[in-house]
Protein backbone atom coordinates (compact mmCIF):
# COMPACT_ATOMS: atom_id res chain seq x y z
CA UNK A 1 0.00 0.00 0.00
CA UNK A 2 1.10 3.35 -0.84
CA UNK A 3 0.99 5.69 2.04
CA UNK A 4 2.08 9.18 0.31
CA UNK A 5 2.20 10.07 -3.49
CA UNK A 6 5.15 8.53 -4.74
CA UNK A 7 7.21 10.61 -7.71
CA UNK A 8 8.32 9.10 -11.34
CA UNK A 9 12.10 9.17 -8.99
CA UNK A 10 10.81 6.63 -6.78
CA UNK A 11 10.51 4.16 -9.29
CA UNK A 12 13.00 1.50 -9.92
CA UNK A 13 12.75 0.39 -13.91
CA UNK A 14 14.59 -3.00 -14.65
CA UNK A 15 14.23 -4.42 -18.47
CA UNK A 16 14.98 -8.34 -18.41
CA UNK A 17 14.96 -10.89 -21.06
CA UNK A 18 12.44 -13.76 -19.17
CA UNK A 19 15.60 -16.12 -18.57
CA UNK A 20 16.90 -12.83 -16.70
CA UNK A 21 13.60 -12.78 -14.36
CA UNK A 22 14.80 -14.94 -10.83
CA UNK A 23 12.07 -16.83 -9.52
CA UNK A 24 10.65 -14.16 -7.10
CA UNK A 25 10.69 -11.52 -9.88
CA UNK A 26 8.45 -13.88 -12.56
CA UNK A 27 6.37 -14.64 -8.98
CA UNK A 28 5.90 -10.48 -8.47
CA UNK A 29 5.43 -10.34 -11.93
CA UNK A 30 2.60 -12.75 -12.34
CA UNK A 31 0.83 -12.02 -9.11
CA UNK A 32 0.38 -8.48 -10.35
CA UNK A 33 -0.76 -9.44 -13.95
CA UNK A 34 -3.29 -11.89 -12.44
CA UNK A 35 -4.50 -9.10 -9.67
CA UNK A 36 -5.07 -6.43 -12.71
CA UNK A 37 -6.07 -8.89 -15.34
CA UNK A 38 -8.00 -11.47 -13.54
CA UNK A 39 -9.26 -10.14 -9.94
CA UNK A 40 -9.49 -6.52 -11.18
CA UNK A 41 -11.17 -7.05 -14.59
CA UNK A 42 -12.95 -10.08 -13.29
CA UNK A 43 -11.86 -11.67 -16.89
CA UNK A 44 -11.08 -15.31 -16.16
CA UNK A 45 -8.32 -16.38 -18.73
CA UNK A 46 -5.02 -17.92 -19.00
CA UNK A 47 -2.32 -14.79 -18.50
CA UNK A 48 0.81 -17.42 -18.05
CA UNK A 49 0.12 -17.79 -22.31
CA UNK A 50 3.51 -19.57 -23.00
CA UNK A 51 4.54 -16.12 -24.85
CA UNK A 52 6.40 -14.55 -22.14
CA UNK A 53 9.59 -16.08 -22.96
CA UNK A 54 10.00 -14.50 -26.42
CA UNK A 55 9.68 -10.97 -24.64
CA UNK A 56 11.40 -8.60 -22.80
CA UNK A 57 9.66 -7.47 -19.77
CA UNK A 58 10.04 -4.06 -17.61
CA UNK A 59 9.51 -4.20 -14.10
CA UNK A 60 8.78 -1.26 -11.99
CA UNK A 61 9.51 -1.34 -8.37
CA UNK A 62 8.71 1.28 -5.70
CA UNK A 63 10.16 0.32 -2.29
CA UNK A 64 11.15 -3.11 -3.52
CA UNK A 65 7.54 -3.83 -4.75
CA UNK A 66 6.58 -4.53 -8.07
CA UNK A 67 4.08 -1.78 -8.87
CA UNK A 68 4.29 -1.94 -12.46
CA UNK A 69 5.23 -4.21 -15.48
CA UNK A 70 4.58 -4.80 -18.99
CA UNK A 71 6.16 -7.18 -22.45
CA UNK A 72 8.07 -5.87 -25.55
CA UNK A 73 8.22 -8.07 -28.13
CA UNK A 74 10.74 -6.52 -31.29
CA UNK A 75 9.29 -9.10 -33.46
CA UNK A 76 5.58 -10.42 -32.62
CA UNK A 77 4.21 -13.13 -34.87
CA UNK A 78 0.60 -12.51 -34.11
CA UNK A 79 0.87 -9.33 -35.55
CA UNK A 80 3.16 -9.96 -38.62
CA UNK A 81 6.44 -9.70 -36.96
CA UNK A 82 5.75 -5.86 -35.85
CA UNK A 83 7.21 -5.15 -32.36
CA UNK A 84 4.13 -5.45 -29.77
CA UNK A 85 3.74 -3.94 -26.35
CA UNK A 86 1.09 -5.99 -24.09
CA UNK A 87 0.20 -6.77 -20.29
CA UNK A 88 0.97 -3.52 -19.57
CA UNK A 89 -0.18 -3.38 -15.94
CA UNK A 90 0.97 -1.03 -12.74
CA UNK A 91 -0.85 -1.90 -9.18
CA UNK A 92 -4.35 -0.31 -8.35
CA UNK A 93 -2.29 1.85 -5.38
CA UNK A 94 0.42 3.53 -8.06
CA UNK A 95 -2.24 4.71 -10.51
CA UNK A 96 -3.27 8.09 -9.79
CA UNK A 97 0.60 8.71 -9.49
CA UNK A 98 1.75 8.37 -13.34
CA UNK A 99 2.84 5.22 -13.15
CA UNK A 100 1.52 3.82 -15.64
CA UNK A 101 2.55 7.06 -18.31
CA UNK A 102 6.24 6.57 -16.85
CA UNK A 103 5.78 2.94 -17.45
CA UNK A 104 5.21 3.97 -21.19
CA UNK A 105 7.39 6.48 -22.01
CA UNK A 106 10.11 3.64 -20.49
CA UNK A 107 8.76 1.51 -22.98
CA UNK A 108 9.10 3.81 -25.71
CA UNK A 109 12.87 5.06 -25.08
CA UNK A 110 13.52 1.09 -25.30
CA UNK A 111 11.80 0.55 -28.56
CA UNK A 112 13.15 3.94 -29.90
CA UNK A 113 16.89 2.66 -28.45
CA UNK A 114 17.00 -0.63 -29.28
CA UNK A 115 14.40 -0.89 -32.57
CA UNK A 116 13.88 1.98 -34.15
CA UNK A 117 13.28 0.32 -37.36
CA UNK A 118 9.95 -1.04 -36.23
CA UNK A 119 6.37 0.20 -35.91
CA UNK A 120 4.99 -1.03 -32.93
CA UNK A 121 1.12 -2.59 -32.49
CA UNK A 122 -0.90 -2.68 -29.33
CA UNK A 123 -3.70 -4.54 -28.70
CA UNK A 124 -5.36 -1.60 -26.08
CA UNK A 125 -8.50 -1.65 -24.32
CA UNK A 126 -10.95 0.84 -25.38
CA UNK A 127 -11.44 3.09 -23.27
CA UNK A 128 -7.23 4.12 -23.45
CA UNK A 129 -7.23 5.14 -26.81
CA UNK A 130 -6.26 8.72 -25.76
CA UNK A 131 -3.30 7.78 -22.91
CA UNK A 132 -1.85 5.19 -26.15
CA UNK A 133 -2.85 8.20 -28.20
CA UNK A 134 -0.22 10.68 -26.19
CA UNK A 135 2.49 8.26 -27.16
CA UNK A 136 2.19 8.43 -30.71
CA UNK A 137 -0.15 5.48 -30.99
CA UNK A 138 -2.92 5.62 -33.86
CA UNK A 139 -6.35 3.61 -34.10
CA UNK A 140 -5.92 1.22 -36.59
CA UNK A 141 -9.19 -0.64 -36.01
CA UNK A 142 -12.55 -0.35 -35.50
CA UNK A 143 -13.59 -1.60 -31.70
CA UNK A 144 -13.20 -5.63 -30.92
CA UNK A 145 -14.10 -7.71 -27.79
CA UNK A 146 -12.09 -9.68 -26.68
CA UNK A 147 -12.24 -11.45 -23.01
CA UNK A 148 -15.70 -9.51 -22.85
CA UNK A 149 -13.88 -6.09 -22.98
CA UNK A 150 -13.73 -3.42 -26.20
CA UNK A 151 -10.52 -3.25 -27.37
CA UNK A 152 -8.50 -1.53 -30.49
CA UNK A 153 -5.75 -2.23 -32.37
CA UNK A 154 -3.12 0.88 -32.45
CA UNK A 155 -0.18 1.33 -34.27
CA UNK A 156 2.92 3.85 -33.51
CA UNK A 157 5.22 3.79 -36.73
CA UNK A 158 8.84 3.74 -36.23
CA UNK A 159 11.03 6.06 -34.55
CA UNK A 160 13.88 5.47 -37.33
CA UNK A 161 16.16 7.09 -34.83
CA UNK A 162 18.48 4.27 -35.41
């Protein structure tokens, strides 16, 4: 629980390759997914999906917690080998604190660093189009369900700062 407003130099950001995650960090990592995902959303569906290995993941820590996480994958086969952002996630207490836009823009400076070269597709809920928006993100579909919530596809084209 977060007792005072935290500030974005609080946070800890780690990126790891999933054979880089020790056993407590995939734990952290999953409980959190599964509280946002699962409890949260009440959406009862497999989030271990057996694609976390072919990502990188960031992990945000505040006070050695994991408040905040999401997966980068340069080269995502479900959306013909585009780089894909997903499970992005931060804990119900770090919300209101930018959290989850510092968890972004961490994401982005990666992808700009690392892969520049590729456009990157989201699959986002609904309802934030305009925070994905903010990032450079555009609508490239018209509104889906999936796991009984609307969702979007969004693209961001590449940075090319390479």
């Amino acid at each position: 629980m977060v007792d005072k407003a935290p500030s974005s130099l609080d946070f800890e950001w780690q990126w790891k390759a999933f054979d880089q995650l020790s056993t407590l960090q995939l734990a952290q990592l999953y409980q959190l997914r599964q509280s946002v995902f699962i409890v949260e959303q009440n959406c009862p569906y497999l989030d271990a999906d057996g694609k976390d290995p072919g990502a990188f993941h960031l992990l945000g820590f505040l006070e050695n917690q994991l408040i905040a996480t999401l997966r980068y994958f340069p080269d995502y086969v479900d959306y013909d080998h585009q780089a894909s952002i997903g499970r992005v996630c931060t804990a119900q207490s770090v919300r209101r604190f930018g959290a989850g836009r510092e968890l972004m823009a961490q994401a982005m400076e990666f992808a700009d660093q690392n892969y520049p070269q590729q456009p990157i597709q989201i699959g986002a809920q609904a309802y934030l189009e305009d925070f994905y928006a903010s990032f450079g993100f555009k609508t490239v579909s018209e509104i889906y369900i999936e796991d009984d919530i609307p969702h979007i596809l969004m693209r961001r084209p590449a940075s090319n700062n390479g």
